[in-house]
C-alpha atoms as a PDB file:
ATOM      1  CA  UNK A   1     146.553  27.364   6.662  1.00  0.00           C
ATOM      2  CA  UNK A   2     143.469  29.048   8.881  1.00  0.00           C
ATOM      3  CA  UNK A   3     141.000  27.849  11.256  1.00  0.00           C
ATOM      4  CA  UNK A   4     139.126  25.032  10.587  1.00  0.00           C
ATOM      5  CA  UNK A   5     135.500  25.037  11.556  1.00  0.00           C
ATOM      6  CA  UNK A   6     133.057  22.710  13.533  1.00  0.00           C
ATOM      7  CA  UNK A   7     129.733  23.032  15.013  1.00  0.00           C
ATOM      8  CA  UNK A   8     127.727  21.193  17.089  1.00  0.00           C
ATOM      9  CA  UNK A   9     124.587  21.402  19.036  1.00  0.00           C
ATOM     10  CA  UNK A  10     122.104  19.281  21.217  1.00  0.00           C
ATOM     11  CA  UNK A  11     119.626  19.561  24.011  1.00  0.00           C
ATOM     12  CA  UNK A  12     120.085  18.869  27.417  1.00  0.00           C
ATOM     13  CA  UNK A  13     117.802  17.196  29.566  1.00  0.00           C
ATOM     14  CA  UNK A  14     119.394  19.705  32.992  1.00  0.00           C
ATOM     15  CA  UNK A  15     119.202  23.277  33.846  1.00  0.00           C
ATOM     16  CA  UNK A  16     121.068  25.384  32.175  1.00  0.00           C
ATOM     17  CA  UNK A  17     123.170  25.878  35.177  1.00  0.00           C
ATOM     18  CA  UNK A  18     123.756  22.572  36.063  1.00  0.00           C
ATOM     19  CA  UNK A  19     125.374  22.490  32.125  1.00  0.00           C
ATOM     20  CA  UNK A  20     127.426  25.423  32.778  1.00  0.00           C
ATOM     21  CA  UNK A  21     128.711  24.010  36.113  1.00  0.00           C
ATOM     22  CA  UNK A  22     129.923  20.828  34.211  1.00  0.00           C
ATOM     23  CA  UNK A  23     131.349  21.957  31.418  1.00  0.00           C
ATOM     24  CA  UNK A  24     134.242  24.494  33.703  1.00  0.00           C
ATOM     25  CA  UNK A  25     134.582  21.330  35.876  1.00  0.00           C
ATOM     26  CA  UNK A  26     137.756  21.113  34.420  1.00  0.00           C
ATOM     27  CA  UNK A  27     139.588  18.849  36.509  1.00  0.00           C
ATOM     28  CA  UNK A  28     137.179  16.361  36.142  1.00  0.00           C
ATOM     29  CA  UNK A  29     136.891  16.591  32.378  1.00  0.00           C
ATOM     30  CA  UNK A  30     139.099  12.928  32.383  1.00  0.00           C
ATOM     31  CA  UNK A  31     136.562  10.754  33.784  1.00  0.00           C
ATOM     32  CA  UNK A  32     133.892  11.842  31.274  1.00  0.00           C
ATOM     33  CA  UNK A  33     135.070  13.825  28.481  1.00  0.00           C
ATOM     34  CA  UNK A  34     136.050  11.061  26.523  1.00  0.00           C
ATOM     35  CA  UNK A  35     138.658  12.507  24.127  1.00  0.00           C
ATOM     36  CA  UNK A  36     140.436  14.367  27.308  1.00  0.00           C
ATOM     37  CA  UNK A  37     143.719  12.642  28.932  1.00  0.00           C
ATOM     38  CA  UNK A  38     144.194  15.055  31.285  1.00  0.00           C
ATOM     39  CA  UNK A  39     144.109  18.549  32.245  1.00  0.00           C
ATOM     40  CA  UNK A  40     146.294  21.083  34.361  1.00  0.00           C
ATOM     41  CA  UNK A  41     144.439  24.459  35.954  1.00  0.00           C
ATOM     42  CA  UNK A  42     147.050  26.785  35.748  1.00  0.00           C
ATOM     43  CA  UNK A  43     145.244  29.903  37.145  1.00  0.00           C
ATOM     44  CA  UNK A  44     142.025  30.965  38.627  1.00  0.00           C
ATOM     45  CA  UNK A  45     139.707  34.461  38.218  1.00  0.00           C
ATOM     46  CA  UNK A  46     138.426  36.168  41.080  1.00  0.00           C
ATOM     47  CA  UNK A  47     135.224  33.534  41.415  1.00  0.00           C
ATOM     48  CA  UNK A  48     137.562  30.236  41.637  1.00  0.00           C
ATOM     49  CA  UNK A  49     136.952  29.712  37.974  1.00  0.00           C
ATOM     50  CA  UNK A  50     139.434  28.307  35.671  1.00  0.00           C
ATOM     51  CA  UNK A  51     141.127  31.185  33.957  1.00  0.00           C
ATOM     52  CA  UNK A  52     143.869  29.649  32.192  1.00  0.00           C
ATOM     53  CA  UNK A  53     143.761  25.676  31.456  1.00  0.00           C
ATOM     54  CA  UNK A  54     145.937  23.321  29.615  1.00  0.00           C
ATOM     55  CA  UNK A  55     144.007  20.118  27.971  1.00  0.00           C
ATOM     56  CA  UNK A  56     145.892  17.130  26.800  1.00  0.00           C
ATOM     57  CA  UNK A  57     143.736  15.635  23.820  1.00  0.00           C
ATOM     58  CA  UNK A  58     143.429  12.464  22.345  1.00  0.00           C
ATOM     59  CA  UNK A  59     142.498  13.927  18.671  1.00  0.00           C
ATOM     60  CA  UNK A  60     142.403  10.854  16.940  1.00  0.00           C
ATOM     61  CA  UNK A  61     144.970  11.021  14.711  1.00  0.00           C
ATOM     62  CA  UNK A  62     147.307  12.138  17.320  1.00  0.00           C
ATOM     63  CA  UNK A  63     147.221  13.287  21.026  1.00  0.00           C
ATOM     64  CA  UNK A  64     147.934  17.214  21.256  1.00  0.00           C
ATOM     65  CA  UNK A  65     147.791  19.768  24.038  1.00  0.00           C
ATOM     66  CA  UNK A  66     147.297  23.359  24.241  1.00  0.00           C
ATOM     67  CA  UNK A  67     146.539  26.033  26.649  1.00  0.00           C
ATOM     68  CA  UNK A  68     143.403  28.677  26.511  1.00  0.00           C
ATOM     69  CA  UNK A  69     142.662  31.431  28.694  1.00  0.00           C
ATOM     70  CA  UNK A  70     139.015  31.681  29.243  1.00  0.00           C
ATOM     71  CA  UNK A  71     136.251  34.305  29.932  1.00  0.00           C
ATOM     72  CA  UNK A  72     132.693  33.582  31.313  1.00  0.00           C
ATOM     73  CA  UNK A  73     128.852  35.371  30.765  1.00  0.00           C
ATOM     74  CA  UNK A  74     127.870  32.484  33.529  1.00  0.00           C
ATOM     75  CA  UNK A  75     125.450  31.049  32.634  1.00  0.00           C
ATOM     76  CA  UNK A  76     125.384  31.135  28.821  1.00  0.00           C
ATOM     77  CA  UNK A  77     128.533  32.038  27.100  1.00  0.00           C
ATOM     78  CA  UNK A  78     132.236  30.578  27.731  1.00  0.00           C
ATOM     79  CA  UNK A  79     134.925  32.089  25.196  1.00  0.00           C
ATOM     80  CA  UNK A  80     138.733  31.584  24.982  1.00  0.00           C
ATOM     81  CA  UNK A  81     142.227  32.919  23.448  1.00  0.00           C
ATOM     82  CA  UNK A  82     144.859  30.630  22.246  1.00  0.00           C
ATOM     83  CA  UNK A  83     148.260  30.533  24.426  1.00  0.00           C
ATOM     84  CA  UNK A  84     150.506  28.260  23.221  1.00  0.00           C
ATOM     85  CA  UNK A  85     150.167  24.607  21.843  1.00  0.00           C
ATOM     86  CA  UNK A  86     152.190  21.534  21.339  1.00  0.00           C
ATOM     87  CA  UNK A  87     150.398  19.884  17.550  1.00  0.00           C
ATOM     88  CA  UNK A  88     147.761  22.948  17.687  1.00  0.00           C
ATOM     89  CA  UNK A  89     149.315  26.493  16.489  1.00  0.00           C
ATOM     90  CA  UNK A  90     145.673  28.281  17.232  1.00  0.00           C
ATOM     91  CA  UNK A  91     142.297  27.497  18.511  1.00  0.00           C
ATOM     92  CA  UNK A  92     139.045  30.060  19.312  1.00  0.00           C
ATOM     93  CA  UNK A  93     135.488  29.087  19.631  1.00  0.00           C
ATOM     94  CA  UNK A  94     133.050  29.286  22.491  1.00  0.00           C
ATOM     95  CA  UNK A  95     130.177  27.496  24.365  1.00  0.00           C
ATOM     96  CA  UNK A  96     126.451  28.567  24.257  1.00  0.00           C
ATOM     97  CA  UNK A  97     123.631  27.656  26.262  1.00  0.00           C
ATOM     98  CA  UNK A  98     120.096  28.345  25.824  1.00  0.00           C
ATOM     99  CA  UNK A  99     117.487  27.482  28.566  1.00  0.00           C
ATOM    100  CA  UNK A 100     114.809  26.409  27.061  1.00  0.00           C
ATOM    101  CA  UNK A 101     112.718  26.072  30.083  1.00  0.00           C
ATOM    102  CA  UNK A 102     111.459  22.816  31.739  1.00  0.00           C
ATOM    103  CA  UNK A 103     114.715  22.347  33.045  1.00  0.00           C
ATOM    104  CA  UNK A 104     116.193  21.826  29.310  1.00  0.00           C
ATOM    105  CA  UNK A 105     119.047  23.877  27.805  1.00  0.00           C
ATOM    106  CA  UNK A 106     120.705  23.647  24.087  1.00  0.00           C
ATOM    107  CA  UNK A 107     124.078  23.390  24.528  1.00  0.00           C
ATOM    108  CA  UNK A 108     126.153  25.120  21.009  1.00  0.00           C
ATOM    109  CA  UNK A 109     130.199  24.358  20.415  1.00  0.00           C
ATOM    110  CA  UNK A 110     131.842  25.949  18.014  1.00  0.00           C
ATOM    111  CA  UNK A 111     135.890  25.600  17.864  1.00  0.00           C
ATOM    112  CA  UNK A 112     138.390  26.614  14.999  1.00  0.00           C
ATOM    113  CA  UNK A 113     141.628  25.113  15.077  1.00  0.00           C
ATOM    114  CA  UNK A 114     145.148  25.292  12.825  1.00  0.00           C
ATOM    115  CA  UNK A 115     146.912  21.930  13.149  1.00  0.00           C
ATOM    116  CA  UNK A 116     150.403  22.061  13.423  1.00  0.00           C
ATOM    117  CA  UNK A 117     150.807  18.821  11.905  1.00  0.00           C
ATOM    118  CA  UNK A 118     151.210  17.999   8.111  1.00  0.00           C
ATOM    119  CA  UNK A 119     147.737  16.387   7.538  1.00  0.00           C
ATOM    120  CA  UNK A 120     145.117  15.918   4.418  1.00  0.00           C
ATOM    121  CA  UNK A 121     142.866  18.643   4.155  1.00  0.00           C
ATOM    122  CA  UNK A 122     139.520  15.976   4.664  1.00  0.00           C
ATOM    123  CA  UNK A 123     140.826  14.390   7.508  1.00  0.00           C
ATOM    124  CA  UNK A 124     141.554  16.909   9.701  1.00  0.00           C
ATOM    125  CA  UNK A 125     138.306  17.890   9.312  1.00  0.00           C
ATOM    126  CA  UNK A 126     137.039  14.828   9.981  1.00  0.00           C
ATOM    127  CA  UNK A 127     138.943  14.229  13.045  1.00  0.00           C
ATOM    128  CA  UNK A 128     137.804  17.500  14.440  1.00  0.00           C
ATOM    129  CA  UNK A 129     134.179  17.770  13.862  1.00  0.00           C
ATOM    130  CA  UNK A 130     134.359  13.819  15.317  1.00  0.00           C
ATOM    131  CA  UNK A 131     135.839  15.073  18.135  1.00  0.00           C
ATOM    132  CA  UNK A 132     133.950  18.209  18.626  1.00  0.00           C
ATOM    133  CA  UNK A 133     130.788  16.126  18.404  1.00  0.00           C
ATOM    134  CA  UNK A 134     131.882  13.287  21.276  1.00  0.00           C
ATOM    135  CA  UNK A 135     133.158  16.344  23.580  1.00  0.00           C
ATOM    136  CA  UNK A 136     128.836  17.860  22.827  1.00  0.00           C
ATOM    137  CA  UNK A 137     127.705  14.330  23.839  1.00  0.00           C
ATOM    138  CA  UNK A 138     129.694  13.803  26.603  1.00  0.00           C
ATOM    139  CA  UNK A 139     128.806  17.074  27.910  1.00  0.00           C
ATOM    140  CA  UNK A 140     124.586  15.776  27.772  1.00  0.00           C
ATOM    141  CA  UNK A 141     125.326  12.547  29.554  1.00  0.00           C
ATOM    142  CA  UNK A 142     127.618  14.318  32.422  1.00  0.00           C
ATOM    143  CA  UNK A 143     124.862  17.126  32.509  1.00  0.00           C
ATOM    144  CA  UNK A 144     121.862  14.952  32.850  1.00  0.00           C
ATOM    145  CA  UNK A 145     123.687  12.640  35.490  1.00  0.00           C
ATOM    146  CA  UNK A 146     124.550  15.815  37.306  1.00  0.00           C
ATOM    147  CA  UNK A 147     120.661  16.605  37.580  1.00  0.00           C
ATOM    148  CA  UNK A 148     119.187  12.926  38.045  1.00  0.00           C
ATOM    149  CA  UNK A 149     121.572  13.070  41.235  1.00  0.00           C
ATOM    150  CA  UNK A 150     120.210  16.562  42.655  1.00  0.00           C
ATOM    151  CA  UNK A 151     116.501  15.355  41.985  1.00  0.00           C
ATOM    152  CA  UNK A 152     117.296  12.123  44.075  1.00  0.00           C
ATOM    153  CA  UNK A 153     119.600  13.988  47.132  1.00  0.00           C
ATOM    154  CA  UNK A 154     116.629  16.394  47.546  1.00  0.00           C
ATOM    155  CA  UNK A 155     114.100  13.098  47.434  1.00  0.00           C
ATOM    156  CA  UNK A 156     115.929  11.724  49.741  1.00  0.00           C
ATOM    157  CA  UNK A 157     116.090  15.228  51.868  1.00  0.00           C
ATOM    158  CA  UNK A 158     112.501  14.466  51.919  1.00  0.00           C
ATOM    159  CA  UNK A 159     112.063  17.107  48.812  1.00  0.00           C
ATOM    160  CA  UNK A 160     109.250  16.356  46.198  1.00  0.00           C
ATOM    161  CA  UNK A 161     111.368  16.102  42.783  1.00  0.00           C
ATOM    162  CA  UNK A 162     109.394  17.460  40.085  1.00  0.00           C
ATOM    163  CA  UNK A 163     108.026  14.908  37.324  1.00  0.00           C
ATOM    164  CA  UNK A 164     110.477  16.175  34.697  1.00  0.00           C
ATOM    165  CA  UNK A 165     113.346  15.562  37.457  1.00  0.00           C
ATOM    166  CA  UNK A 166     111.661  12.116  38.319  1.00  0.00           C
ATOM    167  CA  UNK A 167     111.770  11.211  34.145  1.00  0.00           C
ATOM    168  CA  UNK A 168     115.027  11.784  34.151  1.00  0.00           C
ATOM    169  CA  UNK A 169     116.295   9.948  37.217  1.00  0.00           C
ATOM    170  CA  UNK A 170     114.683   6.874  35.266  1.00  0.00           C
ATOM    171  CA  UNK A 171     115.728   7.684  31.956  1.00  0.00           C
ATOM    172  CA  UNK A 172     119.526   7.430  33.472  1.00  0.00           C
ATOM    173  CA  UNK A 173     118.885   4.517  35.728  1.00  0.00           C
ATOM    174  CA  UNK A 174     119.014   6.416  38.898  1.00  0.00           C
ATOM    175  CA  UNK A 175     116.068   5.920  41.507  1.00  0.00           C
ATOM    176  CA  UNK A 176     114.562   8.102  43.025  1.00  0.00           C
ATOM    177  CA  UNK A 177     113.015   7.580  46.878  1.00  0.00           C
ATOM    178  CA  UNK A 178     109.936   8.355  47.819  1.00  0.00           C
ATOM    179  CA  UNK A 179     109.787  11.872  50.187  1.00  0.00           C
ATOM    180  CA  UNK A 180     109.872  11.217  53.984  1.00  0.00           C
ATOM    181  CA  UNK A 181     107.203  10.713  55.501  1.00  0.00           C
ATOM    182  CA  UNK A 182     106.748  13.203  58.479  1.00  0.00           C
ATOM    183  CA  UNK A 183     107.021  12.226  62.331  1.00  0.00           C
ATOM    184  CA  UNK A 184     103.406  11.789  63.212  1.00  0.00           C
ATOM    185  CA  UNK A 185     102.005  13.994  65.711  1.00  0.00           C
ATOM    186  CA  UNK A 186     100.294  12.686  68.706  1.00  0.00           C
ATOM    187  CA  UNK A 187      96.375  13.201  67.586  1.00  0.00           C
ATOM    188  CA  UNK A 188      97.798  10.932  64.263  1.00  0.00           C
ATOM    189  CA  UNK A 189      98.362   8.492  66.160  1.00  0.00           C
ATOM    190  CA  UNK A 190      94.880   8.663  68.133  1.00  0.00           C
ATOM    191  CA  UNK A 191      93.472   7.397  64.674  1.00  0.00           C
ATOM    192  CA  UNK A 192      95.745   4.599  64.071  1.00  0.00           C
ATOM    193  CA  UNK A 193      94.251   2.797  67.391  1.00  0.00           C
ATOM    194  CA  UNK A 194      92.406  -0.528  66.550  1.00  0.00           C
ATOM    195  CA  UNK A 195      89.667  -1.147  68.809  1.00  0.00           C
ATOM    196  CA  UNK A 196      89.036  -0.941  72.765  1.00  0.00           C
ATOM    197  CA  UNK A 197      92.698  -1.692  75.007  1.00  0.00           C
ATOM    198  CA  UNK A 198      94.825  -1.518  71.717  1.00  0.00           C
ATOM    199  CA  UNK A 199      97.342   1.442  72.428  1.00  0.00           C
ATOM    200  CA  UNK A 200      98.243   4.157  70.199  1.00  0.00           C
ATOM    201  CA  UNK A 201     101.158   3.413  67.550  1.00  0.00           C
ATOM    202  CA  UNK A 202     103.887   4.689  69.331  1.00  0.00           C
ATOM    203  CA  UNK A 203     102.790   2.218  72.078  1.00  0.00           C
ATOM    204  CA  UNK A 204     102.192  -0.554  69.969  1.00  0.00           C
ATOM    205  CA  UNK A 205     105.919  -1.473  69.504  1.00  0.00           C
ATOM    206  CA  UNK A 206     105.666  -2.170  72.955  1.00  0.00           C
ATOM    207  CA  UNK A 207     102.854  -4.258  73.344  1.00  0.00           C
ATOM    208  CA  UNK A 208     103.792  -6.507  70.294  1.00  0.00           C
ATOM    209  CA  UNK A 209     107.010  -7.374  72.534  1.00  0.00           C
ATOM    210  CA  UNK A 210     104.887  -7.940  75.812  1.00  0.00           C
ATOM    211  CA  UNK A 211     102.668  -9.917  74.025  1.00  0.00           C
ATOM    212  CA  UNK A 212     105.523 -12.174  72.674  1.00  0.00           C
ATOM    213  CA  UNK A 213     107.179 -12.144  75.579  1.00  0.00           C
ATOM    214  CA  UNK A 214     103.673 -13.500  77.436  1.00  0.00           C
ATOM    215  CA  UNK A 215     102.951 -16.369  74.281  1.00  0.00           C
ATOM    216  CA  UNK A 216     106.982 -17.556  75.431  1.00  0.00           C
ATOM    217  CA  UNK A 217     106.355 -17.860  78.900  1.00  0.00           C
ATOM    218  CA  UNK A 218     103.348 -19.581  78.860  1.00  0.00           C
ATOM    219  CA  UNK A 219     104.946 -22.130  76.162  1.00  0.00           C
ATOM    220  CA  UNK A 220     107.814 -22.421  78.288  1.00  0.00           C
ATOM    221  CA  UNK A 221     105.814 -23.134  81.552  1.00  0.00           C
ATOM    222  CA  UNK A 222     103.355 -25.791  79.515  1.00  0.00           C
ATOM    223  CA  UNK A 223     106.540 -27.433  78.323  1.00  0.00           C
ATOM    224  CA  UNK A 224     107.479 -27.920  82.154  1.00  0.00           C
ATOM    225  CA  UNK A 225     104.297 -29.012  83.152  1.00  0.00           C
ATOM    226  CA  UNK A 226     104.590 -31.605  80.736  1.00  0.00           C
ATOM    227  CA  UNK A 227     108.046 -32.920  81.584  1.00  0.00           C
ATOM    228  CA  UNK A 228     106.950 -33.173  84.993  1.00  0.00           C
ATOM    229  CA  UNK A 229     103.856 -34.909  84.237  1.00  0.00           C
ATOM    230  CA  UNK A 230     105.835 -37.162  81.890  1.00  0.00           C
ATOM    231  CA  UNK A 231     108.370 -37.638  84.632  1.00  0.00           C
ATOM    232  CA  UNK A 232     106.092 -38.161  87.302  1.00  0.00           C
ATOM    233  CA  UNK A 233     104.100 -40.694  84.791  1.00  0.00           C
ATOM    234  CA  UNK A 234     107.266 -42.519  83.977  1.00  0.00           C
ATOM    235  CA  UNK A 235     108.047 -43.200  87.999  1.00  0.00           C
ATOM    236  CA  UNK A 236     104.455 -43.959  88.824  1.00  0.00           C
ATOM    237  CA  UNK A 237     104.398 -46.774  86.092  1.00  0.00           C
ATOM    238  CA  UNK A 238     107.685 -47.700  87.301  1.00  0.00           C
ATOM    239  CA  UNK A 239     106.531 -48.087  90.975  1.00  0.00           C
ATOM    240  CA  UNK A 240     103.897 -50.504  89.881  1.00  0.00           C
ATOM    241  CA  UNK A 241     106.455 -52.541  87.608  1.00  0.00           C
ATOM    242  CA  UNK A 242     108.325 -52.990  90.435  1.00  0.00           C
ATOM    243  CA  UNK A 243     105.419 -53.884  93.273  1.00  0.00           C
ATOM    244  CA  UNK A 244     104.141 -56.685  90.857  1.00  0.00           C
ATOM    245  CA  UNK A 245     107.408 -58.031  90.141  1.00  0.00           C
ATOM    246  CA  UNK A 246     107.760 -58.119  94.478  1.00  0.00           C
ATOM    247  CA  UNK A 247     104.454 -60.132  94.430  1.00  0.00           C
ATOM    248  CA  UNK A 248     105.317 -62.488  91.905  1.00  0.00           C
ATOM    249  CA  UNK A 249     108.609 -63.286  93.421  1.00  0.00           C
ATOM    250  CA  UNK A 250     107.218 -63.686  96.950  1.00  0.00           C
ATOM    251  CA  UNK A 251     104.038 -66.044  95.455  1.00  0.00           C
ATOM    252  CA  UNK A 252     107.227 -67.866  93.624  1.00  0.00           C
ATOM    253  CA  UNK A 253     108.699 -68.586  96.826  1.00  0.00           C
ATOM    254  CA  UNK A 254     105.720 -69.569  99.049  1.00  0.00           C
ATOM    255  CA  UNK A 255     104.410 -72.141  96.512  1.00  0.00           C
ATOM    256  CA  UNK A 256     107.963 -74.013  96.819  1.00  0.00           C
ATOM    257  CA  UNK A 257     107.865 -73.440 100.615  1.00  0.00           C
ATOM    258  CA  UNK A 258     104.582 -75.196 100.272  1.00  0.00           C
ATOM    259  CA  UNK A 259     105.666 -78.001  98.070  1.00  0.00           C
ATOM    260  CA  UNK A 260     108.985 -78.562 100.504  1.00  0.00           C
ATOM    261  CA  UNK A 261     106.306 -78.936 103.596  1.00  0.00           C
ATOM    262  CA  UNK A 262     104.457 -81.591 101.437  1.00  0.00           C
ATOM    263  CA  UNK A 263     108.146 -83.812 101.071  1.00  0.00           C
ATOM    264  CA  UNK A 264     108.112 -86.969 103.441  1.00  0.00           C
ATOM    265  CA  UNK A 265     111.311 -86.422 105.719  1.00  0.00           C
ATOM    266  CA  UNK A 266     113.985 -88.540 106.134  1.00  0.00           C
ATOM    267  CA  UNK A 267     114.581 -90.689 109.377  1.00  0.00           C
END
């Protein structure tokens, strides 16, 4: 039957290494290569690379899996040879990046593949070039996340990112914080003084909570003041209540006493 033949290209918004580093993540090709189920790293090369992989693919008209040894130029070329498959009876292809400077990169795949499965002529090779494509797209989204979250770990290192690093934070929803500013030295902090007795800024923590501790006192000791003047109010007011009410009762009584000495008495 032969190879059949796909192509696909697009540019990156990353560095060319940060592209090469994703796309022999292998193990994590199932949480963003979306026509990957899973993968199995059967053996490494001396640099703790992948060397032989086997990919379980969802390849829309059926899922397959085969197993490709692989060979690196890091960072620009990735090649393969064809092991054994279970639905695929060969595959060969590679991976090409181009850095195009400005922290972009072109990203090439190219894969052949003989099906092992009876299947029309026009939709195998629409299957494969649609899943050729996705694997090229994923590969931009992963890459560009990749860099948006170095730009904001070195921000937030207190590293300047660089404006095409800060565009594409943004353009993939990721802020990015300003840099840190620097501990101020101790002649800074001369010039942030504001006016005569206001200490320097390292001080002024300190007087803010002296001053608030002062306002609280002095509300607190008004507020006694003016129970006690309330209090001593109250039994002053009371006092007199009470002396009038005396009088009264005693100028009650002597008026009767007077009227009783006025009675005739009897014989």
């Amino acid at each position: 039957m032969g190879l059949n033949w796909a192509e696909h290209s697009v540019e990156i918004d990353a560095p060319i290494e940060t592209c090469f580093a994703a796309i022999i993540d292998y193990e994590t090709f199932p949480t963003w290569q979306g026509a990957v189920v899973d993968t199995e790293i059967l053996d490494w090369d001396d640099q703790g690379r992948g060397k032989r992989v086997r990919l379980f693919v969802d390849a829309k008209v059926r899922k397959v899996d085969y197993t490709l040894d692989y060979s690196y130029d890091e960072p620009k070329r990735i090649e393969w040879d064809f092991i054994e498959g279970n639905g695929i009876n060969a595959a060969d292809g590679h991976y090409l990046f181009e850095d195009l400077g400005g922290d972009r990169t072109r990203a090439t795949y190219k894969l052949g593949l003989e099906v092992g499965i009876p299947l029309p002529g026009p939709v195998a090779r629409r299957a494969h070039k649609s899943t050729l494509k996705g694997s090229v797209e994923d590969l931009k989204k992963e890459a560009e996340r990749r860099a948006a979250e170095s730009a904001k770990a070195r921000a937030s290192n207190g590293d300047r990112a660089t404006k095409r690093e800060a565009e594409l934070a943004e353009k993939v929803g990721i802020k990015t914080p300003p840099p840190k500013r620097p501990t101020p030295t101790a002649h800074e902090t001369e010039d942030w003084d504001h006016g005569p007795g206001a200490g320097s800024a390292t001080e002024l923590p300190g007087q803010l909570v002296g001053h608030a501790a002062s306002l609280g006192r002095r509300a607190a000791e008004g507020g006694v003041r003016t129970a006690r003047d309330v209090s001593e109010g109250a039994a002053s007011a009371g006092l007199g209540l009470a002396r009038r009410a005396v009088g009264a009762g005693l100028g009650v009584a002597g008026a009767v006493r007077g009227r009783l000495r006025g009675l005739p008495r009897d014989r």
